[in-house]
PDB file of N, CA and C in Angstrom:
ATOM      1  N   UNK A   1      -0.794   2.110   4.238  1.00  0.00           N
ATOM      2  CA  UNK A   1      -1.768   3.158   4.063  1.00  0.00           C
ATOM      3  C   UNK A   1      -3.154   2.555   4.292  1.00  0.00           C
ATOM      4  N   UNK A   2      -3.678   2.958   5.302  1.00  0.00           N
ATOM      5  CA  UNK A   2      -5.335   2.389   5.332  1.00  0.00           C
ATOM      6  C   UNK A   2      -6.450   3.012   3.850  1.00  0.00           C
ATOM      7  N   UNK A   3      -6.926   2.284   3.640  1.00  0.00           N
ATOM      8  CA  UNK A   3      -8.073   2.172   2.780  1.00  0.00           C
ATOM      9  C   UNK A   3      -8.884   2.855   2.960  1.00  0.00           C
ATOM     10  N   UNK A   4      -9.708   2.770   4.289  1.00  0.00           N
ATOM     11  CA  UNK A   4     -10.592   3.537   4.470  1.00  0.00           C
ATOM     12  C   UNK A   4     -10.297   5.107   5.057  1.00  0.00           C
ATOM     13  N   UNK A   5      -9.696   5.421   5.622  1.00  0.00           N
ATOM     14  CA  UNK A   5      -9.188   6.828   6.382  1.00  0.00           C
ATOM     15  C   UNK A   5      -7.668   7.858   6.126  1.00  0.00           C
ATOM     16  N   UNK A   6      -6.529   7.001   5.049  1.00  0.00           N
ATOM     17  CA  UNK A   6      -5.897   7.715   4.829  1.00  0.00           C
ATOM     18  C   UNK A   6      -4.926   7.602   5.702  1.00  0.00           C
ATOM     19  N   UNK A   7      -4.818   7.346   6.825  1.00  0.00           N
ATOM     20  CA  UNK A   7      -4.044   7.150   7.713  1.00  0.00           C
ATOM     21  C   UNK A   7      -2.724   6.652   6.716  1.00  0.00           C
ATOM     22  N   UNK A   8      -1.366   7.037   7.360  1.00  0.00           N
ATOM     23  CA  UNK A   8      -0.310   6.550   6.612  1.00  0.00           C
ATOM     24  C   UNK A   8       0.734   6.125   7.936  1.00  0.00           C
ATOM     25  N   UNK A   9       1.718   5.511   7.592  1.00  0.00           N
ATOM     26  CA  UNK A   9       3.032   5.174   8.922  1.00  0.00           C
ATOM     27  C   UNK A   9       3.979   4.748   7.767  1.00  0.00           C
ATOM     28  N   UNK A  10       4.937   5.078   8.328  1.00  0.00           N
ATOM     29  CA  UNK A  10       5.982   5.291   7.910  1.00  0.00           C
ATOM     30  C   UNK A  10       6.721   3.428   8.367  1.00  0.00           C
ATOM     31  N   UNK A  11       7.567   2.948   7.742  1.00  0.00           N
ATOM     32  CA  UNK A  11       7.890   1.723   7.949  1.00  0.00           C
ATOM     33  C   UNK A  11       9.433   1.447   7.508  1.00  0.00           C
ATOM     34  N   UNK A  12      10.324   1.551   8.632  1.00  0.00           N
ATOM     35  CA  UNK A  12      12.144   1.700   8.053  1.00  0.00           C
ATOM     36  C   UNK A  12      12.482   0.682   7.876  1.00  0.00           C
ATOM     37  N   UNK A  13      11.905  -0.387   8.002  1.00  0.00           N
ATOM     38  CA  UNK A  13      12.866  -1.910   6.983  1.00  0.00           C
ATOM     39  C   UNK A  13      11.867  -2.686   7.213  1.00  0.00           C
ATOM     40  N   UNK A  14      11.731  -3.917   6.148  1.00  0.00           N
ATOM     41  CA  UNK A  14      11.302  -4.272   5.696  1.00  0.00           C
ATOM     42  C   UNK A  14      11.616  -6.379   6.443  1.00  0.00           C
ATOM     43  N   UNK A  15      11.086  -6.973   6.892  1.00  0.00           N
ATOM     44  CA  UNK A  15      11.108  -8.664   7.040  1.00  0.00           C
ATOM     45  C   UNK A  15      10.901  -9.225   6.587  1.00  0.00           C
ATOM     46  N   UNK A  16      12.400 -10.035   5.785  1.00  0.00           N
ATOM     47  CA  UNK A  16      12.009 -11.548   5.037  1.00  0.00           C
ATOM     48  C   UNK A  16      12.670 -10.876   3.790  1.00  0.00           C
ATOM     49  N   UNK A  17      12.835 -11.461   2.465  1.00  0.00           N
ATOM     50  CA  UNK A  17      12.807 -11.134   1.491  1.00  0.00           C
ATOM     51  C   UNK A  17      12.692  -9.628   0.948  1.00  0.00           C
ATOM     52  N   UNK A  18      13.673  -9.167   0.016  1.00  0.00           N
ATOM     53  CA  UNK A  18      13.231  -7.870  -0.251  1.00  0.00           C
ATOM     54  C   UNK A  18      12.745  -7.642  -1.770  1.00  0.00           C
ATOM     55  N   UNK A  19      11.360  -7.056  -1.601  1.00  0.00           N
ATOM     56  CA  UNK A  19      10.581  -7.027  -2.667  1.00  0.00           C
ATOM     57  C   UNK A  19      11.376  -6.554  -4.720  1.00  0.00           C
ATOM     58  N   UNK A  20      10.841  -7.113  -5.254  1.00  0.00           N
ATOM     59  CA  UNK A  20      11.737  -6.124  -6.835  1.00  0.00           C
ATOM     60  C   UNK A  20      11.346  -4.663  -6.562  1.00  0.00           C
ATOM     61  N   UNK A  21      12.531  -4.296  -6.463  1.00  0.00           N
ATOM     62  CA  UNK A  21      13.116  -2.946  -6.514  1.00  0.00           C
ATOM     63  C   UNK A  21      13.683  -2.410  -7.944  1.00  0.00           C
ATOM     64  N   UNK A  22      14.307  -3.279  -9.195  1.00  0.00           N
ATOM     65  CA  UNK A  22      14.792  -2.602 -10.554  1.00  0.00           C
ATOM     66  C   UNK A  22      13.823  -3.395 -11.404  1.00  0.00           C
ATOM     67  N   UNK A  23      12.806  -2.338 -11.551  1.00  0.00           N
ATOM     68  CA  UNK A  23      11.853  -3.151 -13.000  1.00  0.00           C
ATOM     69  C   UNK A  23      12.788  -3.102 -13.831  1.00  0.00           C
ATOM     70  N   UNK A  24      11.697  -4.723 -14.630  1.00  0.00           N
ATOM     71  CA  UNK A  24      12.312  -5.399 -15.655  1.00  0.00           C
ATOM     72  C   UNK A  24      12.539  -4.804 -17.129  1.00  0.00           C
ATOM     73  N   UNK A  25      11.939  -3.760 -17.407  1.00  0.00           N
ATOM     74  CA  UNK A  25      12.013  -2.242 -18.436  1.00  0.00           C
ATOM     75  C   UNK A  25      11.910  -1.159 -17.999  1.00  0.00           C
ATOM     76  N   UNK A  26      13.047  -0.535 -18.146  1.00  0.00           N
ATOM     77  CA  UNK A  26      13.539   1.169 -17.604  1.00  0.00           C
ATOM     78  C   UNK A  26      12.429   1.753 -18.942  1.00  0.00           C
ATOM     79  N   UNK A  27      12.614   1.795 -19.859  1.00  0.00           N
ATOM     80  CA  UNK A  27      11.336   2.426 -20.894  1.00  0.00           C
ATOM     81  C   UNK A  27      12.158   3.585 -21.388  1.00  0.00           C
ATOM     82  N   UNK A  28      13.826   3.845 -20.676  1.00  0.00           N
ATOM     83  CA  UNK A  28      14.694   4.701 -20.765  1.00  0.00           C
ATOM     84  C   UNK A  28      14.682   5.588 -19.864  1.00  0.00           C
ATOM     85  N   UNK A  29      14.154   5.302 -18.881  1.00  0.00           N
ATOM     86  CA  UNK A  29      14.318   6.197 -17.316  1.00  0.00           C
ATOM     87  C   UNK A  29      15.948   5.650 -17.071  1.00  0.00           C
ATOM     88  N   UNK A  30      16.239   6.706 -16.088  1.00  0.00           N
ATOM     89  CA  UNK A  30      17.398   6.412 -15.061  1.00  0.00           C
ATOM     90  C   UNK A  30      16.733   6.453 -13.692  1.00  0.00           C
ATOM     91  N   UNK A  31      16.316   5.204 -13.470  1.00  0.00           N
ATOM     92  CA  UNK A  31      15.490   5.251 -12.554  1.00  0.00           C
ATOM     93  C   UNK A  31      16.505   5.840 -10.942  1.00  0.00           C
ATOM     94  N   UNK A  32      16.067   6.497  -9.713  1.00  0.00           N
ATOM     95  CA  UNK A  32      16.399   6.502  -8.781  1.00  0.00           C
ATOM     96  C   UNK A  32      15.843   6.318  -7.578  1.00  0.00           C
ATOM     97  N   UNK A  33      14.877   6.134  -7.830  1.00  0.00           N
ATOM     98  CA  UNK A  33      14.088   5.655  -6.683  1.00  0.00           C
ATOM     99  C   UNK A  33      12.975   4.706  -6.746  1.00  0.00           C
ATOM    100  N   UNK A  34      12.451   3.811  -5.645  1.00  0.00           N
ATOM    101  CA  UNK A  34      11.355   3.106  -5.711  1.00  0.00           C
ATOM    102  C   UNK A  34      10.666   3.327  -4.516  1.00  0.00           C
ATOM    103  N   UNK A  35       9.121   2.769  -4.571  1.00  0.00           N
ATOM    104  CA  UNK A  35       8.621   2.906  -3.497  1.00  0.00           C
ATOM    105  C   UNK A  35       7.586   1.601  -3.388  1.00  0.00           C
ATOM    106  N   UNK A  36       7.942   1.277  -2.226  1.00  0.00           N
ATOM    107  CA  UNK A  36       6.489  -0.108  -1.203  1.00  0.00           C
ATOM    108  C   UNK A  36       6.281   0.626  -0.775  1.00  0.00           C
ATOM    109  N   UNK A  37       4.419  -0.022  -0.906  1.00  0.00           N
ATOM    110  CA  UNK A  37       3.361   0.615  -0.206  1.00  0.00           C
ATOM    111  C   UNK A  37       2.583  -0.648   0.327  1.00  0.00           C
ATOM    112  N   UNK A  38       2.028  -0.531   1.178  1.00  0.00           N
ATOM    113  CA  UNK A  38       1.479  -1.362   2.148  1.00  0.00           C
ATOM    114  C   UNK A  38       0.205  -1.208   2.023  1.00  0.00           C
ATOM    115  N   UNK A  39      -1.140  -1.486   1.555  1.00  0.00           N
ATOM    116  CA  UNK A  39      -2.401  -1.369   1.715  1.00  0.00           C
ATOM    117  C   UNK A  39      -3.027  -1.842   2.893  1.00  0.00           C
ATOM    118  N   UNK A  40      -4.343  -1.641   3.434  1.00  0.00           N
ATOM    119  CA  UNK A  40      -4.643  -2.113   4.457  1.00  0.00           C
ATOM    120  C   UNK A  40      -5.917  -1.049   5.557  1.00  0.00           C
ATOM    121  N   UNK A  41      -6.349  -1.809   6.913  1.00  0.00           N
ATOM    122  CA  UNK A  41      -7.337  -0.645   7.515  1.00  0.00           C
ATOM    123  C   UNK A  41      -5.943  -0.878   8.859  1.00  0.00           C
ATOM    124  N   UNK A  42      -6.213   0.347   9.301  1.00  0.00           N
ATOM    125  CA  UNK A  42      -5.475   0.951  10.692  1.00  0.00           C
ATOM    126  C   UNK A  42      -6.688   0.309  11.722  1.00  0.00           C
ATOM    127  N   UNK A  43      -5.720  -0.055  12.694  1.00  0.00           N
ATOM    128  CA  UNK A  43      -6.917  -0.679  13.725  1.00  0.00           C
ATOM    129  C   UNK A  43      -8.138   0.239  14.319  1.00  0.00           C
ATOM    130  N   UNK A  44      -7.607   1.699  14.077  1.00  0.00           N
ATOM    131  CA  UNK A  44      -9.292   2.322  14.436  1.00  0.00           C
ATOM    132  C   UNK A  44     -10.182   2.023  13.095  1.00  0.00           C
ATOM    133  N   UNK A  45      -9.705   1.909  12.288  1.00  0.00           N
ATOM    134  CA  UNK A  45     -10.665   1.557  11.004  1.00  0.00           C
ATOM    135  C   UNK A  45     -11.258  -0.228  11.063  1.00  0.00           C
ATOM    136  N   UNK A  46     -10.306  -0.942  11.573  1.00  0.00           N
ATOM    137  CA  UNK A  46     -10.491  -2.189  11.782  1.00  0.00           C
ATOM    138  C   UNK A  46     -11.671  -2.342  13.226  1.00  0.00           C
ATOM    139  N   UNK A  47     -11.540  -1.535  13.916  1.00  0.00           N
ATOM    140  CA  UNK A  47     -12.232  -1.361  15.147  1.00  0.00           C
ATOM    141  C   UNK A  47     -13.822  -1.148  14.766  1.00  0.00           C
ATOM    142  N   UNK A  48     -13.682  -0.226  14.088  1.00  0.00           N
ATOM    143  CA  UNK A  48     -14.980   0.589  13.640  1.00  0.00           C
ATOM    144  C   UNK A  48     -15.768  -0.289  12.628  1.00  0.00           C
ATOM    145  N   UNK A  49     -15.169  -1.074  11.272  1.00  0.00           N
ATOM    146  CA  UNK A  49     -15.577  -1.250  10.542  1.00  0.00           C
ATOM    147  C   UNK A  49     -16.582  -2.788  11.079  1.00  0.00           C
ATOM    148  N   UNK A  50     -17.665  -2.611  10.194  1.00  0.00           N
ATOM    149  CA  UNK A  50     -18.622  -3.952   9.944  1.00  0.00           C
ATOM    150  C   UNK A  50     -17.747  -5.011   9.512  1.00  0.00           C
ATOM    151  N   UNK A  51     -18.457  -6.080  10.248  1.00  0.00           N
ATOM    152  CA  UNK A  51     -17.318  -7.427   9.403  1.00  0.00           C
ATOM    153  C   UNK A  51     -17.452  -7.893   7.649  1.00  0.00           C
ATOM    154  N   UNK A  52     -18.466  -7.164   7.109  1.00  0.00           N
ATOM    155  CA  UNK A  52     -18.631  -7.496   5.712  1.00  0.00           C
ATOM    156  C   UNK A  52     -18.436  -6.521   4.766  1.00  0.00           C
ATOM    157  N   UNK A  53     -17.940  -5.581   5.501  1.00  0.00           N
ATOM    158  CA  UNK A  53     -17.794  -4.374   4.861  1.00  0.00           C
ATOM    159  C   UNK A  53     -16.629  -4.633   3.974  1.00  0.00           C
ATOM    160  N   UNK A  54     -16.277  -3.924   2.785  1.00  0.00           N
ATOM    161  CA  UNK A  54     -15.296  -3.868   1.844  1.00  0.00           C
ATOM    162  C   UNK A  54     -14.210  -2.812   1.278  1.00  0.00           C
ATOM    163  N   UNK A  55     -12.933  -3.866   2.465  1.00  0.00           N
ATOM    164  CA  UNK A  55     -11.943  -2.595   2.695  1.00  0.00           C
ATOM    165  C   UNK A  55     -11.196  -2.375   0.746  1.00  0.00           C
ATOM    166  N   UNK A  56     -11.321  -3.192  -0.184  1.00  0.00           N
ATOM    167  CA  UNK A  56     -10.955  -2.358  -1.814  1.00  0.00           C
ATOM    168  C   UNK A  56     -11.914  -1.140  -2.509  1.00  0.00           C
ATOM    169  N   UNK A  57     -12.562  -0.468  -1.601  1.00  0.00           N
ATOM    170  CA  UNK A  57     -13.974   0.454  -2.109  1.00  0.00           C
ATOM    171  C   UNK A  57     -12.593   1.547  -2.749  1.00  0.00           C
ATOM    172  N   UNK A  58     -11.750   1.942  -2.178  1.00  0.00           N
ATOM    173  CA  UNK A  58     -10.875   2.994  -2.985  1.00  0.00           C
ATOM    174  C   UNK A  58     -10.232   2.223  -4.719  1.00  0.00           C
ATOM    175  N   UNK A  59      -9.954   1.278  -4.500  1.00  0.00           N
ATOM    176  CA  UNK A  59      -9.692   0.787  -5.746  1.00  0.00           C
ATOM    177  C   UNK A  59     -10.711   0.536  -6.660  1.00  0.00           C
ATOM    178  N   UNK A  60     -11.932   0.560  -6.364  1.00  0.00           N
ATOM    179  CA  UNK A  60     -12.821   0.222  -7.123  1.00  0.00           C
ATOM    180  C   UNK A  60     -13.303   1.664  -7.706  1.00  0.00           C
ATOM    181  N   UNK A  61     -12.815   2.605  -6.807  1.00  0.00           N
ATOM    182  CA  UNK A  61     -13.451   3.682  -7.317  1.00  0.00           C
ATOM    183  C   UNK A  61     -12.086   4.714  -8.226  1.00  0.00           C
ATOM    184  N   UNK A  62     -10.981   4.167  -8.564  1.00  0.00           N
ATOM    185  CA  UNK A  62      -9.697   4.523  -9.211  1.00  0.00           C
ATOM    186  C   UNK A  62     -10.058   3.941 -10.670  1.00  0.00           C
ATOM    187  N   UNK A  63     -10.909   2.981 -10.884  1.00  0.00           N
ATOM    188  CA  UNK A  63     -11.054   1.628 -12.033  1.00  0.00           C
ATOM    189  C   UNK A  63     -11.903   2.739 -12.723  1.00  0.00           C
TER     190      UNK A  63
END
């Protein structure tokens, strides 16, 4: 998911190692699903952006 624009892609498997998928406390869920997410800028955002610019501005503004 890019940072700056929202842009999303879809990604069907995964290279190398596969990430924890069954947290270590259910909390009493039956859990059935998980989800990876990928952070990041899409190359038109990478294209566009200043080199000092600061692609965590969405996380900073979630805090």
């Amino acid at each position: 998911m890019c940072r700056r624009c929202g842009r999303t892609e879809d990604i069907d498997c995964l290279i190398g190692s596969r990430p924890c998928l069954t947290p270590d406390a259910d909390h009493g869920f039956t859990v059935d699903e998980a989800e990876v997410v990928f952070w990041g800028l899409c190359p038109a955002c990478v294209s566009a952006a200043p080199a000092a610019d600061n692609i965590h501005h969405n996380e900073e503004e979630e805090l």
